[in-house]
Protein backbone atom coordinates (compact mmCIF):
# COMPACT_ATOMS: atom_id res chain seq x y z
CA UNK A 1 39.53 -3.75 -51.36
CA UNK A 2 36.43 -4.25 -52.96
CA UNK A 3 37.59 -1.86 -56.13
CA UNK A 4 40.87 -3.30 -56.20
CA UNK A 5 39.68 -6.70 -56.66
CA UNK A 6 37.15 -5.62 -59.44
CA UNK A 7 39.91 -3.74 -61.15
CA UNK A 8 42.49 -7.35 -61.33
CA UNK A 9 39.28 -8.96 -62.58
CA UNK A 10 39.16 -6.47 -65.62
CA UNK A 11 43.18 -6.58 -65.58
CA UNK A 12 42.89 -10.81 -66.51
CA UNK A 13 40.17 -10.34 -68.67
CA UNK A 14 41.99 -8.10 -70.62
CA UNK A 15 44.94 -10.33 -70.77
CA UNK A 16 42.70 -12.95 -71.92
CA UNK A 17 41.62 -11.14 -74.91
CA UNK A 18 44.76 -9.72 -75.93
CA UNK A 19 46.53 -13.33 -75.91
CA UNK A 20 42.96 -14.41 -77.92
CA UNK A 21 43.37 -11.68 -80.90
CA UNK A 22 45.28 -8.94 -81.24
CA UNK A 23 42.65 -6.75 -82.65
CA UNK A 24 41.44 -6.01 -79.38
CA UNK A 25 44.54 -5.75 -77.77
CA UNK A 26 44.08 -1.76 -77.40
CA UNK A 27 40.77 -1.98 -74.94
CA UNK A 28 39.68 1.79 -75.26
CA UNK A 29 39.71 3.21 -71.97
CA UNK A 30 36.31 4.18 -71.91
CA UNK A 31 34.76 0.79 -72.11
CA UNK A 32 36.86 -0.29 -69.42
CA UNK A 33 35.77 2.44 -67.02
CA UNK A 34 32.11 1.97 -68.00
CA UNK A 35 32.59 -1.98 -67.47
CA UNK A 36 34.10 -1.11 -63.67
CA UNK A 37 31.88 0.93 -62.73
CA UNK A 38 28.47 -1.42 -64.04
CA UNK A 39 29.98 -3.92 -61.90
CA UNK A 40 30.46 -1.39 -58.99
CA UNK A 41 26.60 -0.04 -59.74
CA UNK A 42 25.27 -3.72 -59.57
CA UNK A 43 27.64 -4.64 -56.04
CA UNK A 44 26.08 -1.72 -54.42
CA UNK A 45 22.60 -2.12 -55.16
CA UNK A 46 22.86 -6.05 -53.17
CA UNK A 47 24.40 -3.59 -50.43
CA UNK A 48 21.64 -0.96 -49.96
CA UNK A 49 19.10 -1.68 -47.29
CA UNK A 50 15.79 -3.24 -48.29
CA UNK A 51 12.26 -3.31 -46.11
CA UNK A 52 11.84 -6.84 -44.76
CA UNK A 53 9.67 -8.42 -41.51
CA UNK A 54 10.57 -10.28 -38.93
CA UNK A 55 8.39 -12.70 -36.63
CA UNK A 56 10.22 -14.12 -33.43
CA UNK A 57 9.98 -15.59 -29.75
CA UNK A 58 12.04 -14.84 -27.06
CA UNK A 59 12.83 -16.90 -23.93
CA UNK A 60 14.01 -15.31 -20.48
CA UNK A 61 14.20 -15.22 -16.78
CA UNK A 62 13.53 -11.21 -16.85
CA UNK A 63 9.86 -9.59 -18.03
CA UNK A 64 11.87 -8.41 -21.51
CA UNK A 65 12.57 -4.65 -22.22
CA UNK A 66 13.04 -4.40 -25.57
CA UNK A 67 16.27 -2.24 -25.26
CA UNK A 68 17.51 -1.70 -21.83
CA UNK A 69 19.36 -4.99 -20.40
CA UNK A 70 20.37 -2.55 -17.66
CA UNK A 71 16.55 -2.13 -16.47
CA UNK A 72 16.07 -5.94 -16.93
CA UNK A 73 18.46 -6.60 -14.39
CA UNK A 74 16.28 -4.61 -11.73
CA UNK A 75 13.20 -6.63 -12.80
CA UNK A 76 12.15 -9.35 -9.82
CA UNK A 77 13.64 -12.79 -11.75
CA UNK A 78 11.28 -15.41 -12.26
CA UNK A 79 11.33 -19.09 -11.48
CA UNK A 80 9.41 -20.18 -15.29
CA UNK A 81 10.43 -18.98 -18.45
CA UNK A 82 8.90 -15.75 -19.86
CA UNK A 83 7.77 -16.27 -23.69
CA UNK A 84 8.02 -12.76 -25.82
CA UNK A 85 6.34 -13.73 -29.09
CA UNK A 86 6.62 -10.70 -31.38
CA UNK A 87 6.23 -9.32 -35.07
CA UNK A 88 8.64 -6.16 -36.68
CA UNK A 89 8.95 -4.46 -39.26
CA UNK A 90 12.03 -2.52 -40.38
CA UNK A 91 12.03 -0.02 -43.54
CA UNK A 92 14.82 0.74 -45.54
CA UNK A 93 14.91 4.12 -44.29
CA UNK A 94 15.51 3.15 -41.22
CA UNK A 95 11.87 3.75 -39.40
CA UNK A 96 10.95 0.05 -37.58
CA UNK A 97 7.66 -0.57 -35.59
CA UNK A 98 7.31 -4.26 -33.46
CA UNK A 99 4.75 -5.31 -31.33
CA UNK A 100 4.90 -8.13 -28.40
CA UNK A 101 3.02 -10.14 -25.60
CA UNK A 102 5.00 -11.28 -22.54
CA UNK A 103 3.42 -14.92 -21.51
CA UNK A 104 4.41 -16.79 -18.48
CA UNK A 105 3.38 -19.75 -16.58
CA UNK A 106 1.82 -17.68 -12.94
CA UNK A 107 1.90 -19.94 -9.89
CA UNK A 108 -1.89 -18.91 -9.25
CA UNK A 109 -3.44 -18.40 -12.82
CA UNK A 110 -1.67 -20.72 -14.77
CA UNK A 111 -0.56 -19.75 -18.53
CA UNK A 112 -1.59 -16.62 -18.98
CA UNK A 113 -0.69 -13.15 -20.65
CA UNK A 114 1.36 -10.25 -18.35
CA UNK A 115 1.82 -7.63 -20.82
CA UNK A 116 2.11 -6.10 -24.29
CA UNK A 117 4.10 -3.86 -26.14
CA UNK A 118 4.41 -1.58 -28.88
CA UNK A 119 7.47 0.10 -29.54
CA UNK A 120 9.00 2.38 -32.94
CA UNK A 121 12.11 4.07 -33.92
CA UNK A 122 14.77 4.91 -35.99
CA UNK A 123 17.91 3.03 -37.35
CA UNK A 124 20.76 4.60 -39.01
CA UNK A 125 21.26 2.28 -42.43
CA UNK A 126 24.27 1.79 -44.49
CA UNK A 127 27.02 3.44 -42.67
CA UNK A 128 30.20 1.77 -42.20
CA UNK A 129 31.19 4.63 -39.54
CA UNK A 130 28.88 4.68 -36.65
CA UNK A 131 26.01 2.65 -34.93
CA UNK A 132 22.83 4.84 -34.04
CA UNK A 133 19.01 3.82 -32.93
CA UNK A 134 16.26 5.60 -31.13
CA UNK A 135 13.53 4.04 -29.67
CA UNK A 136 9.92 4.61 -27.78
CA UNK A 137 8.43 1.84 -26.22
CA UNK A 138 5.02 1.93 -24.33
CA UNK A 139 4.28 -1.27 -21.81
CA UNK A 140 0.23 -2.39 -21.96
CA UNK A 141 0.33 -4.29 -18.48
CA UNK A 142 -2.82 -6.92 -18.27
CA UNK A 143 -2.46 -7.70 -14.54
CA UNK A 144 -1.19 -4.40 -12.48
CA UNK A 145 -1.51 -6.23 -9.28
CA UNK A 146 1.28 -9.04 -10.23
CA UNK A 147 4.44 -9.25 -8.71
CA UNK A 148 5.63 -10.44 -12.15
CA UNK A 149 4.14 -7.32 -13.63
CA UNK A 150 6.42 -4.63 -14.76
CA UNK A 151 7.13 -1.42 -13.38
CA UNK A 152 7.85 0.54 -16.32
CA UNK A 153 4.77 1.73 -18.93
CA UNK A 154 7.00 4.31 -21.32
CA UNK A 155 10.64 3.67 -21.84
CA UNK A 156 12.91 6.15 -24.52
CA UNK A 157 16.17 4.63 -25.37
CA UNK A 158 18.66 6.08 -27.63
CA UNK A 159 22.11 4.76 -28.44
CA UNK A 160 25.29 5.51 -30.48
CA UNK A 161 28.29 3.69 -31.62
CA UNK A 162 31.51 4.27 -33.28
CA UNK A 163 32.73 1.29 -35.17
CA UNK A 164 35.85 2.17 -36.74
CA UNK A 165 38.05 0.80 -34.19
CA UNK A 166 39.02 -2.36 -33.16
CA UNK A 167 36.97 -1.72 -29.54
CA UNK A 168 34.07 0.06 -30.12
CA UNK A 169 33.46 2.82 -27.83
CA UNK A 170 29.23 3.02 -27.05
CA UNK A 171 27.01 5.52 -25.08
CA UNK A 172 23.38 4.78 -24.13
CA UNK A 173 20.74 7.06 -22.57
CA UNK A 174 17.74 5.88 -21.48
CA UNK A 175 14.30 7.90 -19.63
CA UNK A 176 11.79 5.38 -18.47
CA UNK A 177 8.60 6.01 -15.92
CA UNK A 178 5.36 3.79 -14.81
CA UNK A 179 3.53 2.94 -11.85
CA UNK A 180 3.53 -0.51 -9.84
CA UNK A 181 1.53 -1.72 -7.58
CA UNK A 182 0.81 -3.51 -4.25
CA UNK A 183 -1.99 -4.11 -1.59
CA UNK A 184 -1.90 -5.25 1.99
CA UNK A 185 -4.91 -6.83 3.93
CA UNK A 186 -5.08 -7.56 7.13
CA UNK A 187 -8.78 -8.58 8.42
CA UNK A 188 -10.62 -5.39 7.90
CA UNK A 189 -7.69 -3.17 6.87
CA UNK A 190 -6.43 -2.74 3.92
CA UNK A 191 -3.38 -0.37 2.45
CA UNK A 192 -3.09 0.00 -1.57
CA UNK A 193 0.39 1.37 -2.55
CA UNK A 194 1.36 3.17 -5.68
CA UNK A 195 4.72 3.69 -6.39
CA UNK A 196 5.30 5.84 -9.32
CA UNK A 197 8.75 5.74 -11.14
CA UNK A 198 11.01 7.86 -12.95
CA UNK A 199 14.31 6.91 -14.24
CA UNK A 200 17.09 8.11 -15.82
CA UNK A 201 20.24 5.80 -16.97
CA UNK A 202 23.31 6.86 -18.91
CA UNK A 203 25.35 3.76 -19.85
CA UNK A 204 28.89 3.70 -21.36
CA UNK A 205 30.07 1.00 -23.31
CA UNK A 206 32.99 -0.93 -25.10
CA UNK A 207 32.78 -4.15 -27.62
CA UNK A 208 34.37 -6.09 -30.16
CA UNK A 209 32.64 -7.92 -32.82
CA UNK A 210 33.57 -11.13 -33.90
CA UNK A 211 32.27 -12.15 -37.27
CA UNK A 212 32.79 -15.72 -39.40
CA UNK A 213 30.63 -16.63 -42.94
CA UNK A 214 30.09 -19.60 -44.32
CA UNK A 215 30.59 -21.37 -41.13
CA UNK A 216 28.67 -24.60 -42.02
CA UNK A 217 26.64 -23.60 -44.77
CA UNK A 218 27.63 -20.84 -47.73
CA UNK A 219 24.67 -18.91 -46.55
CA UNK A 220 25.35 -18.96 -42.78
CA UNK A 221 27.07 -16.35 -40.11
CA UNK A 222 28.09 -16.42 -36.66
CA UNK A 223 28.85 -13.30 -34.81
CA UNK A 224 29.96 -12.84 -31.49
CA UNK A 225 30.13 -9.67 -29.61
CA UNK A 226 31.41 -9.16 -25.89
CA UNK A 227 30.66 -5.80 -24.66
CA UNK A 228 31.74 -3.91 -21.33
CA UNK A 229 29.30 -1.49 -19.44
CA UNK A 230 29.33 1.38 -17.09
CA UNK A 231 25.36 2.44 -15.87
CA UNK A 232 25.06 5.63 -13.79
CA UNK A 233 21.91 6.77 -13.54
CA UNK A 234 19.11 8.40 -10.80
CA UNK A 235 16.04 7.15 -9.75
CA UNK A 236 13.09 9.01 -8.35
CA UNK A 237 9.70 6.70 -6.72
CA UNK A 238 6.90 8.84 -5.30
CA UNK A 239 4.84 6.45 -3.12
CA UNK A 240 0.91 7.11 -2.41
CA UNK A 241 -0.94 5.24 0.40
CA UNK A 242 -5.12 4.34 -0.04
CA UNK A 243 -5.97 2.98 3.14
CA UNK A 244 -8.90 2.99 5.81
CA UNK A 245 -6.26 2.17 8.39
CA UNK A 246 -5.60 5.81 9.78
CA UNK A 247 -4.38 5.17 12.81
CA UNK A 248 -2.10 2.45 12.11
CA UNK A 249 -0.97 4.12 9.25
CA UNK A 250 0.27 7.54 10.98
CA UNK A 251 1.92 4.83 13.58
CA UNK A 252 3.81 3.64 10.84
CA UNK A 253 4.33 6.71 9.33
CA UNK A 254 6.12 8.27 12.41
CA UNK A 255 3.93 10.91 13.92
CA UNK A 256 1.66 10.98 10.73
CA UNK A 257 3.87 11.20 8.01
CA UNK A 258 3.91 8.98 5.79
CA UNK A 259 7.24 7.98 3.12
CA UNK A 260 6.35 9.99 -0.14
CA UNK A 261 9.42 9.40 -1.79
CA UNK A 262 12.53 7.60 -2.30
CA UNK A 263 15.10 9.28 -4.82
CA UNK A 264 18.40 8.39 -5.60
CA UNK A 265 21.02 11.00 -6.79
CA UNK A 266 22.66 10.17 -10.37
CA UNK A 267 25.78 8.57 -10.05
CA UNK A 268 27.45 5.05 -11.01
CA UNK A 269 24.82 2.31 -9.71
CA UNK A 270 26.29 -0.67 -11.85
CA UNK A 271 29.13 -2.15 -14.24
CA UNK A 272 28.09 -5.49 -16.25
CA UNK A 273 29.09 -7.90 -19.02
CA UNK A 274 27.03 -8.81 -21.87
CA UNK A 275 27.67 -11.40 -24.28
CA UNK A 276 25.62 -12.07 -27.11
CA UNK A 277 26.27 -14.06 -30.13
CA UNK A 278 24.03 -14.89 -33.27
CA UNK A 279 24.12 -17.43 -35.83
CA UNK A 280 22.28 -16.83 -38.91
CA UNK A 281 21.29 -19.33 -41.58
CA UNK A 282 19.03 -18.19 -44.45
CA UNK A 283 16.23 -16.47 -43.41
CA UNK A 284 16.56 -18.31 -39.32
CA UNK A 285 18.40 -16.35 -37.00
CA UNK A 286 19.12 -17.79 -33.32
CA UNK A 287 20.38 -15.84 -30.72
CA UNK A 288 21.60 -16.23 -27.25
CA UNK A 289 22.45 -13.72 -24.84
CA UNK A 290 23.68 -13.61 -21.15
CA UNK A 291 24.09 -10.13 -19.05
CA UNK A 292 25.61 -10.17 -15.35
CA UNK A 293 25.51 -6.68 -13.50
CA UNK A 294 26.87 -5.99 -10.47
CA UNK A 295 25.54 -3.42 -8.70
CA UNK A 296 27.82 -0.73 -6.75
CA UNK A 297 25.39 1.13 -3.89
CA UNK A 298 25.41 -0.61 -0.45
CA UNK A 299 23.17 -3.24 -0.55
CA UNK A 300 21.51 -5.98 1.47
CA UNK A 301 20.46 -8.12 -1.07
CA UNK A 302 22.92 -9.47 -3.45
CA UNK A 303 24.84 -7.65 -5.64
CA UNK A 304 25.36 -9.53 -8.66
CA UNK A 305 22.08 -10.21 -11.06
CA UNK A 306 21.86 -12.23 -14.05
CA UNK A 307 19.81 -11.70 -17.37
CA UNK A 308 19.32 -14.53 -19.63
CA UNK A 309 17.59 -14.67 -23.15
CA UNK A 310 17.37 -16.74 -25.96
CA UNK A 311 15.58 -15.64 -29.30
CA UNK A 312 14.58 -17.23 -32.35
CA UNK A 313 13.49 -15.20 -35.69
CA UNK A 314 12.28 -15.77 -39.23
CA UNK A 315 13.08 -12.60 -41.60
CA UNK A 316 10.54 -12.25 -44.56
């Protein structure tokens, strides 16, 4: 489209000058290619990626995972906002590196930091074809006794997405692993718990992206994009006891033995909806998001969980 509309340009030009003189009425073929393909050179070179930063702060209910909405929605919600500050930068090549604080308002130590992160990757650039990312983030936790704390220290997310169809057909996989804590006191006794994780998700998708520019301004954008998911995935906890409560704790244990692990086979553990839209004007971008999963296994807590995030970013 883009050729054909350079090409009528050169077309009315040309008509212009032939009606002005008829000396140039024979426009040698040569300087019309050249002048086609300048134009074309100087179009693609506002295309091409460039290397730009990006400073932000996101608002949630969920301790924020950079990439995995899926693993949000087994994170403990919270009653006061979570505040995810963070700083990125993206190179044209594709290679990106960020770095966040999660902040939140703790009933018993006030405003106060709960973790950090650091995460890099990849992003495929320029390719009207397919959607592709990799990503490693690692999880500095400040407090490893809160219950706000999260669970997950390392997290590997890769996903890939073909866009050449009106619904956009997605897949996701995703390795994560950290430890959590608890401790129980009663008088004397005491029991500290470790639960380390290991998880594995696979997560298939479908979405549509909506797109409008010039919406209010001539440099704004709002896109909207519904997308459909399917999460299977299989879970593996190993659970290790520190306690001078022997006795009570082989009681509990049944005959001695204590639980040492709780694994889940892979299969389908959730389908959700996420809906995110973005409106960009300038160098502001503000973006909303909502994610509802409903979770499949037998449960007796309540199946459906809820995800909600707001960010707000200055590119530079």
């Amino acid at each position: 489209m883009q050729k054909l509309l350079l090409f009528s340009l050169l077309i009315g030009l040309s008509a212009k000058n032939y009606a002005q003189s008829t000396s140039d009425k024979n426009l040698p073929v040569k300087d019309a290619t050249e002048l086609l393909k300048d134009v074309e050179d100087s179009t693609n070179k506002l295309d091409k990626p460039t290397s730009y930063f990006t400073a932000g702060i996101a608002m949630g209910n969920r301790l924020l995972s950079v990439n995995n909405k899926v693993a949000n929605s087994k994170q403990t919600s919270q009653n006061a906002l979570i505040y995810t500050p963070s700083i990125a930068y993206q190179n044209k090549s594709g290679f990106n590196i960020a770095a966040g604080t999660s902040l939140l308002n703790d009933s018993s130590k006030g405003f106060t930091v709960n973790q950090y992160y650091l995460t890099t990757g990849y992003q495929l650039q320029d390719n009207s074809n397919i959607d592709f990312s990799i990503a490693y983030t690692h999880y500095f936790i400040a407090d490893k006794y809160s219950t706000s704390s999260s669970p997950i220290q390392n997290d590997l997310f890769t996903s890939f997405t073909y866009k050449n169809t009106w619904l956009q057909p997605g897949v996701a996989f995703d390795f994560s692993s950290g430890n959590s804590y608890e401790t129980n006191k009663r008088g004397r006794y005491y029991d500290s718990i470790t639960n380390k994780l290991k998880s594995y998700a696979f997560i298939a998708s479908v979405s549509h992206e909506f797109s409008w520019e010039s919406v209010l301004k001539e440099d704004d954008g709002l896109t909207f994009s519904p997308s459909f998911l399917l999460n299977l995935g299989t879970n593996k906890v190993t659970i290790l006891h520190k306690t001078n409560a022997t006795s009570v704790a082989q009681l509990v244990g049944k005959k001695g033995k204590l639980t040492k692990f709780q694994n889940t086979k892979f299969g389908a553990e959730s389908v959700g909806i996420d809906i995110d839209a973005s409106y960009t004007i300038g160098k502001f971008t503000i973006e909303p998001d909502l994610y509802l999963d409903y979770y499949l296994p037998a449960t007796t807590t309540s199946r459906i969980t809820n995800v909600v995030n707001i960010s707000l970013s200055y590119k530079f």
